[in-house]
Protein backbone atom coordinates (compact mmCIF):
# COMPACT_ATOMS: atom_id res chain seq x y z
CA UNK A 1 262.01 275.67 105.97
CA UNK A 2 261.92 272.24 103.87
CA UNK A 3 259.63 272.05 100.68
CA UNK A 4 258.97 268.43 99.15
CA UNK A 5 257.30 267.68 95.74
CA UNK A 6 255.25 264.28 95.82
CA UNK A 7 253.87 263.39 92.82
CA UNK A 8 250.82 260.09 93.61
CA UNK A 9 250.47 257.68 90.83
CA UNK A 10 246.61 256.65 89.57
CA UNK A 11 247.09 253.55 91.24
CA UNK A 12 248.49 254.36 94.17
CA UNK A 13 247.49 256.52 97.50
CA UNK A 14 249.66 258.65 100.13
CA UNK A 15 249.60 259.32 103.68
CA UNK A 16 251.57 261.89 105.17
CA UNK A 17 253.26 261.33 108.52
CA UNK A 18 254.56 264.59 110.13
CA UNK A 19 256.47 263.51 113.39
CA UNK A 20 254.79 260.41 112.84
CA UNK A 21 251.35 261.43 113.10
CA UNK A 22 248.68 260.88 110.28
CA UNK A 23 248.20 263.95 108.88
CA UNK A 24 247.07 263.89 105.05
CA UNK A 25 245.76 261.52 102.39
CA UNK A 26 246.55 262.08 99.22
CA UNK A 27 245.20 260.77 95.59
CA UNK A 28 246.83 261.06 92.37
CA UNK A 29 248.54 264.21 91.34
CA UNK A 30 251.14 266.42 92.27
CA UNK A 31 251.66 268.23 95.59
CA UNK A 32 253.91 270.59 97.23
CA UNK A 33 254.59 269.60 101.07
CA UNK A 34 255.44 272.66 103.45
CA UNK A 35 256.22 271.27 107.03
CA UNK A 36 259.15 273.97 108.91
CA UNK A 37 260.66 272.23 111.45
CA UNK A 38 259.08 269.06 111.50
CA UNK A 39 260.18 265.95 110.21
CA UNK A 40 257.86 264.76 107.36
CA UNK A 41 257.72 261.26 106.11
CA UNK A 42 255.39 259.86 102.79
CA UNK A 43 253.70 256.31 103.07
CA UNK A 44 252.78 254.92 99.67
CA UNK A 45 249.96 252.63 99.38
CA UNK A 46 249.48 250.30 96.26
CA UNK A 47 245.69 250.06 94.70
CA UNK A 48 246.36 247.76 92.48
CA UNK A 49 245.22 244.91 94.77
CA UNK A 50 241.46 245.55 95.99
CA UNK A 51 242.28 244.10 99.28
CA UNK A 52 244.09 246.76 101.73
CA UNK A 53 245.96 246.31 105.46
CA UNK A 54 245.67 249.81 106.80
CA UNK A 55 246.03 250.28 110.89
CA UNK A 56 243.89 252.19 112.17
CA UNK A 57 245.76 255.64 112.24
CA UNK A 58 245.75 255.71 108.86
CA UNK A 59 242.49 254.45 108.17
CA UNK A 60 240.35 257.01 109.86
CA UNK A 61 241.84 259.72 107.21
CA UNK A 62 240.54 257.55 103.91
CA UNK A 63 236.91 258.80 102.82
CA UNK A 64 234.41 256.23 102.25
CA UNK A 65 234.28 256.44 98.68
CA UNK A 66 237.45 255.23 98.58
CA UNK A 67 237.84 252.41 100.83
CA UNK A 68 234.95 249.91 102.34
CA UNK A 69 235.38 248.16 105.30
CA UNK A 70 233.53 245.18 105.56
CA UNK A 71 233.23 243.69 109.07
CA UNK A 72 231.67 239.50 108.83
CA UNK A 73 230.45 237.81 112.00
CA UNK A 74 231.26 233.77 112.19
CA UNK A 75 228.43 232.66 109.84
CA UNK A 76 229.00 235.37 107.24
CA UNK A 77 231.25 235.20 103.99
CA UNK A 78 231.48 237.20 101.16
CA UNK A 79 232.80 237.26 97.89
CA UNK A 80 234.59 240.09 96.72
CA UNK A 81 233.94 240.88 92.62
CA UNK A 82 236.18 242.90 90.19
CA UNK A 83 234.47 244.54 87.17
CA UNK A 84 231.74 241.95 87.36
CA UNK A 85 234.21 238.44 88.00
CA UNK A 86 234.57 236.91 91.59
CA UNK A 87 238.33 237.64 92.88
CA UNK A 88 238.06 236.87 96.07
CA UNK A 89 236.52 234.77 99.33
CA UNK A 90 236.28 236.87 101.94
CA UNK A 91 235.78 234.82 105.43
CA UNK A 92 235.42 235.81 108.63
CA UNK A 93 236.50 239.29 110.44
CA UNK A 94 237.49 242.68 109.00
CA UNK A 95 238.30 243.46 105.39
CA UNK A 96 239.24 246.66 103.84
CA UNK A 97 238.20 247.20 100.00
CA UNK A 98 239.69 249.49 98.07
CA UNK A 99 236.84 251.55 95.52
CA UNK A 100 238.83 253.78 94.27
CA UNK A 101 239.03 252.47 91.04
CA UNK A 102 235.61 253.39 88.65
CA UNK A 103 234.49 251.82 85.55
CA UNK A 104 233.68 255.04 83.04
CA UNK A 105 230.08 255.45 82.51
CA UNK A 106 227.65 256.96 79.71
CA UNK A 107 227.34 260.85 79.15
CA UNK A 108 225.71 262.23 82.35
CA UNK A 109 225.80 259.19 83.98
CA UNK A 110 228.80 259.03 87.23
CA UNK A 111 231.34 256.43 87.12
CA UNK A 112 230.44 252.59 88.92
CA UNK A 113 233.02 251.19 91.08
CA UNK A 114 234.53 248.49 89.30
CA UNK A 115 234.79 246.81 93.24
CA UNK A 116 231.61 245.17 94.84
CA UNK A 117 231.11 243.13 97.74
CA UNK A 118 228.18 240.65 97.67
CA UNK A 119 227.55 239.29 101.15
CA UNK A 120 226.57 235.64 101.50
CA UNK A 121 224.64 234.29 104.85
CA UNK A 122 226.16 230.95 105.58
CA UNK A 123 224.07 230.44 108.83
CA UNK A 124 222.17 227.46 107.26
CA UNK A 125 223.06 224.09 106.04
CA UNK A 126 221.20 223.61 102.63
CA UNK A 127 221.98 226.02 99.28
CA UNK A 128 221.62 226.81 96.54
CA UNK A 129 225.05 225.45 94.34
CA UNK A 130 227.34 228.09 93.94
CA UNK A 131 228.43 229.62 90.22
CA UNK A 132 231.37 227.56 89.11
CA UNK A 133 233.85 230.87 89.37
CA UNK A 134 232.38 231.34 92.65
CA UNK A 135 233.00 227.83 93.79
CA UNK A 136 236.20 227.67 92.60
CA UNK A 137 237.41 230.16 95.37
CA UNK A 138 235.50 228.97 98.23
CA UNK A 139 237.71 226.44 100.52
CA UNK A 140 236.43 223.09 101.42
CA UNK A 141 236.07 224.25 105.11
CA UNK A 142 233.00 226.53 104.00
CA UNK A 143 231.16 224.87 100.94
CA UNK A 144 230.55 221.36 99.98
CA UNK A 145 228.86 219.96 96.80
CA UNK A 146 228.01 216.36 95.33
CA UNK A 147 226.15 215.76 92.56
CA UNK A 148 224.19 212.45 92.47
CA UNK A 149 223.30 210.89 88.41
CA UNK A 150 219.97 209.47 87.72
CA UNK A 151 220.27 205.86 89.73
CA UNK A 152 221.49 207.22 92.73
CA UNK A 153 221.11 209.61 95.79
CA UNK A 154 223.15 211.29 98.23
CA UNK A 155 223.20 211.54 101.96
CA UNK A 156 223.54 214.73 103.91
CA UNK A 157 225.31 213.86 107.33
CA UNK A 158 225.28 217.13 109.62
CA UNK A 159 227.01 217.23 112.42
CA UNK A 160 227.90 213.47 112.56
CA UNK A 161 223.94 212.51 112.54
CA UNK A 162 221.95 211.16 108.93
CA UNK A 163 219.70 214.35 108.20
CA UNK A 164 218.17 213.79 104.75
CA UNK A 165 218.50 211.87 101.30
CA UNK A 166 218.37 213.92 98.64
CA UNK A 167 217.46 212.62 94.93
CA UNK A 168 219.65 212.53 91.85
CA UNK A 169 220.42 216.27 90.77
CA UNK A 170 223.17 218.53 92.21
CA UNK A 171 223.09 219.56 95.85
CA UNK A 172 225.36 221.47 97.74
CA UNK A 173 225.74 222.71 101.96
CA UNK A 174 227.51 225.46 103.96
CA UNK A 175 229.78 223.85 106.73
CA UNK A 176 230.47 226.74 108.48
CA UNK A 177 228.04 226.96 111.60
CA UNK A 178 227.71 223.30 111.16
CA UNK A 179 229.92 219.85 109.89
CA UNK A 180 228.22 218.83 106.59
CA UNK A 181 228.93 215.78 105.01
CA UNK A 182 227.80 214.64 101.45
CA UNK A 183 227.83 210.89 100.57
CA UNK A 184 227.22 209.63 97.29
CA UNK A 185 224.90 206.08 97.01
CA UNK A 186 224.14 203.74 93.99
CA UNK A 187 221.27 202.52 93.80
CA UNK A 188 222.05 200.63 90.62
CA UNK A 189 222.45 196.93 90.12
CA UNK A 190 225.58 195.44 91.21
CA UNK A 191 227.50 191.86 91.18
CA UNK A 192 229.31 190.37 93.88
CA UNK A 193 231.16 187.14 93.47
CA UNK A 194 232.27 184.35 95.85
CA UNK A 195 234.85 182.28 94.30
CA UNK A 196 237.18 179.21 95.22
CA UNK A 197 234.61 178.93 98.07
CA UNK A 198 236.05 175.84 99.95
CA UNK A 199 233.42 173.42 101.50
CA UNK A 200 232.74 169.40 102.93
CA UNK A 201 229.74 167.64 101.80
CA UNK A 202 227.99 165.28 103.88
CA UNK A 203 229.65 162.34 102.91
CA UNK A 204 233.02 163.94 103.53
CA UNK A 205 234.11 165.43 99.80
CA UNK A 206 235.93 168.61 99.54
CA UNK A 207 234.54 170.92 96.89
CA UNK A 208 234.97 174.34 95.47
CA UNK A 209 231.88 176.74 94.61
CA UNK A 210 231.78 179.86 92.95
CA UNK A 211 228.82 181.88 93.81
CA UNK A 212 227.38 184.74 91.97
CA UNK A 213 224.53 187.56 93.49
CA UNK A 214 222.95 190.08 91.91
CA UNK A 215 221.59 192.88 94.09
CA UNK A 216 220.88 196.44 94.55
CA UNK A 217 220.10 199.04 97.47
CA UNK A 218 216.51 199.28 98.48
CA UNK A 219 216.61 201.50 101.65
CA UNK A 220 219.79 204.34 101.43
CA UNK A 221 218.80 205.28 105.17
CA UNK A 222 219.31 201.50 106.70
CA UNK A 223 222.07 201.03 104.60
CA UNK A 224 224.30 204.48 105.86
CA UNK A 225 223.31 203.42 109.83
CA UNK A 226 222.83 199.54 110.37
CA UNK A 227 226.34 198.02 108.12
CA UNK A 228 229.72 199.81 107.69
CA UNK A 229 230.22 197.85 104.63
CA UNK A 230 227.19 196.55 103.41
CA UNK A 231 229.09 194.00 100.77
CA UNK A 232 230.83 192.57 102.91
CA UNK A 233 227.91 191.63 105.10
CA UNK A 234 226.36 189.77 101.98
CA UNK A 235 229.74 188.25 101.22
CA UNK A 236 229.31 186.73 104.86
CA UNK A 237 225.95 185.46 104.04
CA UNK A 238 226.60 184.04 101.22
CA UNK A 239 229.53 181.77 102.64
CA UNK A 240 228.02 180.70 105.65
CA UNK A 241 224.65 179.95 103.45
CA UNK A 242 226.31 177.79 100.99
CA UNK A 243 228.54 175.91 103.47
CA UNK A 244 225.18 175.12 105.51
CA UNK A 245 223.37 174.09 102.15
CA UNK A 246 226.32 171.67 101.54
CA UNK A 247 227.23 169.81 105.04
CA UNK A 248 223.48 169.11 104.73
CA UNK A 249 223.83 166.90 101.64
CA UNK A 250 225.93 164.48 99.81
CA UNK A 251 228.06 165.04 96.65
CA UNK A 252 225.35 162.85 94.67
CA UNK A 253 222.35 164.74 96.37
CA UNK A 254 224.08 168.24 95.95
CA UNK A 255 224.28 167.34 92.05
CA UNK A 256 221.25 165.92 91.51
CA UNK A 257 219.20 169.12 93.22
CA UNK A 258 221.32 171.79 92.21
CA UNK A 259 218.71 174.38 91.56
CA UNK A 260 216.80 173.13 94.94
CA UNK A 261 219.78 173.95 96.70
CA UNK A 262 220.07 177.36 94.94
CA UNK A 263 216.77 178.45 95.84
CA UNK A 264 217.25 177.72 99.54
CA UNK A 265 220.01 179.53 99.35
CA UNK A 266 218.44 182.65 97.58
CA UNK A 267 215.64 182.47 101.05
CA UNK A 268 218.59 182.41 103.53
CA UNK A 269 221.02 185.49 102.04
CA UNK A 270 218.00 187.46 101.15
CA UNK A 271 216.62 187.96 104.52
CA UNK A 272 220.54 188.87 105.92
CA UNK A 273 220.60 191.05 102.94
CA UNK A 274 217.30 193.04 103.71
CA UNK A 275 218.85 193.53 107.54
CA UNK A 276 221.48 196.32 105.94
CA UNK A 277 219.13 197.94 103.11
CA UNK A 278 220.16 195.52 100.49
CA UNK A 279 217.73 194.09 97.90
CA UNK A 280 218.42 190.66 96.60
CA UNK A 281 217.52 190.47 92.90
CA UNK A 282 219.25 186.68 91.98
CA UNK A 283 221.62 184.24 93.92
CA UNK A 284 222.99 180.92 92.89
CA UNK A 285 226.05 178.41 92.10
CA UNK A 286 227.98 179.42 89.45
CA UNK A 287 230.34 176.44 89.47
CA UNK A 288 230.77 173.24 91.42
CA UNK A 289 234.56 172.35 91.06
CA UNK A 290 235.50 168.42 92.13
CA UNK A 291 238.91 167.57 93.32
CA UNK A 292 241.42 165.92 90.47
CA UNK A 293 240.70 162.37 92.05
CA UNK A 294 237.47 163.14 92.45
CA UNK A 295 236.30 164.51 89.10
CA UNK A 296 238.55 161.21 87.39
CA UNK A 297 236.29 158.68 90.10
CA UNK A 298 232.90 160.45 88.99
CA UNK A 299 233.42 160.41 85.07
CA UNK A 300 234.54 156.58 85.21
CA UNK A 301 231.00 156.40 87.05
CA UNK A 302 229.13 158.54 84.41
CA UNK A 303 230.94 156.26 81.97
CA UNK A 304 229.87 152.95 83.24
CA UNK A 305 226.67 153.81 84.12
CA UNK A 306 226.43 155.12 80.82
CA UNK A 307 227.98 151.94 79.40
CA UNK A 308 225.28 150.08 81.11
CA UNK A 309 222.41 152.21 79.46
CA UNK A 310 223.51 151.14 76.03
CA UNK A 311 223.84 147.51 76.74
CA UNK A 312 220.37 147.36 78.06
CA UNK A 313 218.98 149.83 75.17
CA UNK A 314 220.84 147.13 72.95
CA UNK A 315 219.58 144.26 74.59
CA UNK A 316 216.17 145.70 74.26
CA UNK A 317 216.21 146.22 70.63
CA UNK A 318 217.88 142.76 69.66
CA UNK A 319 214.86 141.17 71.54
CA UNK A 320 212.58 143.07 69.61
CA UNK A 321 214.29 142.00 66.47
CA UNK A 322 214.15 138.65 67.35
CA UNK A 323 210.39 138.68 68.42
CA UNK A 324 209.65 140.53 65.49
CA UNK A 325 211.64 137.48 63.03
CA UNK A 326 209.61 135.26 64.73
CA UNK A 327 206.51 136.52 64.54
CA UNK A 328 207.57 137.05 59.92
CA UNK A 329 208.37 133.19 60.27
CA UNK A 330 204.94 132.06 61.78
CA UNK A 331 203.42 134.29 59.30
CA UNK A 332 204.61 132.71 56.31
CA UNK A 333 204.44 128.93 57.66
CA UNK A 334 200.47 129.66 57.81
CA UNK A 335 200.95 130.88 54.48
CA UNK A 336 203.07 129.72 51.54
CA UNK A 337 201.69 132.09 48.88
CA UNK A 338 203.16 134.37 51.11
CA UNK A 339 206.64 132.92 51.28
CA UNK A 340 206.41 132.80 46.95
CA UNK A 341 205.55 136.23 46.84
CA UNK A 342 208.38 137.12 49.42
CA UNK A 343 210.91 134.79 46.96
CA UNK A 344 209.52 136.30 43.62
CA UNK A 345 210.49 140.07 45.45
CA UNK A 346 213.90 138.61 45.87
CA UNK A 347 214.42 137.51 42.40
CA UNK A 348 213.32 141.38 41.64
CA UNK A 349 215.79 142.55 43.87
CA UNK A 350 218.42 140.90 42.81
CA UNK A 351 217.64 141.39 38.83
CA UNK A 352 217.22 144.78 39.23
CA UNK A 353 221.33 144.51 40.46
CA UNK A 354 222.37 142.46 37.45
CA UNK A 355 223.63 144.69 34.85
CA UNK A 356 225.21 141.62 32.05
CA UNK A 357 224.17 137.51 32.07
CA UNK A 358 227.06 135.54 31.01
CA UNK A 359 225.59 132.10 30.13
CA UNK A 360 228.06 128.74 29.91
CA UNK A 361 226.74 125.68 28.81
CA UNK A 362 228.54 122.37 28.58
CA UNK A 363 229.09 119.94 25.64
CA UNK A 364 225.89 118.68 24.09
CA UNK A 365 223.89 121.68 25.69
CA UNK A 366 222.93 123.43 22.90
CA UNK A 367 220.60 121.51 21.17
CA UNK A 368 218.30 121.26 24.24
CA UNK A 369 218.69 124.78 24.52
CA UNK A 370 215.42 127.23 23.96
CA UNK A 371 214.73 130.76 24.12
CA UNK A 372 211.38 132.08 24.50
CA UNK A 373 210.86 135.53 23.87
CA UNK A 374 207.00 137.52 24.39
């Protein structure tokens, strides 16, 4: 006859196997094992870790109160809490919890299992957003979440197809049953810029244009379906827009109506723009750069024709000088009291510049000399 002492830790569990058969479970404390003639072998079983990986065998001799087996179909999930914090994501299949473990309760009040299983229905598409300790051990296969700032939206793609656009706020989907997608959209003004756009005039000049466009999105839906990349379809427009505009005119024309030309060009992209959800807020030339040559040829033109303006302006005024002389002259031929009084205004001026009067006289000059005084 064989005796054997096994003493079961408070976190542990034992099974007894006598000719390898399940035949007891034991919990913590101290036991005396009396098998003659049969070969008897102890299977230790941590607790520590709530999860468990019993077969079956052994399973059938644990009471309920000590282990839970949770069985989840293909849309379930659960989550798996320890003393009131999420430890766990439990997905599809069979689980075995261990409960063993109690939190201590008031006086006449039993013990709480310190282990609970929440179950979670992910048969749907739209949820509530998870608790951030939650989310943080759900995979990326089960959950998704976006969260759209005021300004913007997001798009919920399910199963490949546009399903909804949901308004600035936090949102979040189960892709379990279903393939969720969540796509973040601005709807906030944006630039886009053509530059070192290369293009001929009419009269055969090469230029360079930088273009600038201000726009934002005005339909989310068209924008998602009709255009893969929305700026680049205004890019597009705005080329092919401004290199029309141009081969239409000459260099001189294109200068002269520069905002004409920018407003024709604000009608053409806007309508391409409106195609792929786009709104069109402004649209015009930045810059018209000339070739080297080309700039040098058109400032010796400014220059001249500036040149020009003076002499005529000069011209004009020396005319008017003269006519105005001549006019003075006929005046004071009519009038000679006139040209006295215009003499006598002389002598004033040039007094009032005289600060000392040095007087020579000859020989002989001073007796003929008299001074009057008032």
């Amino acid at each position: 006859m064989s005796i054997m002492r096994v003493d079961v830790g408070q976190n542990e569990r034992a099974f007894v196997l006598v000719d390898e058969q399940p035949a007891r479970y034991l919990v913590p404390g101290r036991y005396w094992l009396v098998y003659p003639f049969r070969k008897v072998r102890l299977v230790r079983v941590s607790t520590e870790q709530p999860l468990a990986n019993l077969d079956t065998a052994l399973l059938g001799l644990v009471p309920e109160a000590d282990l839970q087996v949770v069985e989840l179909g293909a849309d379930e999930r659960a989550v798996l809490f320890h003393k009131g914090r999420p430890v766990r994501w439990l997905g599809r299949g069979q689980h075995q919890v261990w409960t063993v473990e109690r939190i201590p309760g008031r006086a006449l009040v039993p013990a709480a299992p310190s282990v609970r299983v929440e179950r979670v229905d992910t048969s749907g598409v739209a949820t509530a957003p998870l608790r951030d300790d939650v989310r943080a051990l759900v995979p990326a296969s089960d959950y998704v979440e976006a969260t759209a700032a005021e300004g913007s939206v997001v798009l919920r793609y399910v199963d490949g197809s546009l399903d909804a656009v949901l308004p600035a706020g936090r949102h979040a989907a189960w892709t379990v049953a279903r393939k969720v997608q969540l796509a973040l959209i601005d709807l906030r003004e944006r630039l886009l810029h053509v530059t070192g756009q290369e293009v001929m005039t009419k009269d055969r000049v090469t230029l360079r244009l930088n273009l600038s466009a201000a726009f934002r999105v005005a339909d989310a839906r068209r924008l998602a379906v009709v255009a893969r990349s929305p700026d680049d379809v205004l890019y597009l427009a705005m080329q092919l827009a401004a290199r029309e505009a141009v081969a239409e005119r000459t260099l001189d024309e294109l200068l002269a109506s520069r905002e004409a030309v920018a407003e024709n060009l604000y009608a053409d992209v806007k309508g391409r723009a409106e195609t792929v959800g786009l709104e069109l807020l402004r649209f015009g030339i930045k810059d018209v750069v000339l070739p080297g040559e080309m700039k040098e040829l058109l400032n010796r033109v400014i220059q001249a024709q500036k040149e020009a303006e003076a002499n005529v302006i000069l011209r004009r005024e020396e005319t008017a000088a003269t006519r105005s002389m001549a006019q003075t002259a006929k005046v004071l031929a009519e009038n000679p009291l006139l040209v006295r009084l215009k003499e006598l205004e002389a002598y004033k001026d040039l007094a009032a510049k005289v600060g000392q009067v040095h007087l020579v006289l000859g020989e002989g000059a001073v007796p003929t000399l008299q001074l009057k005084g008032s």
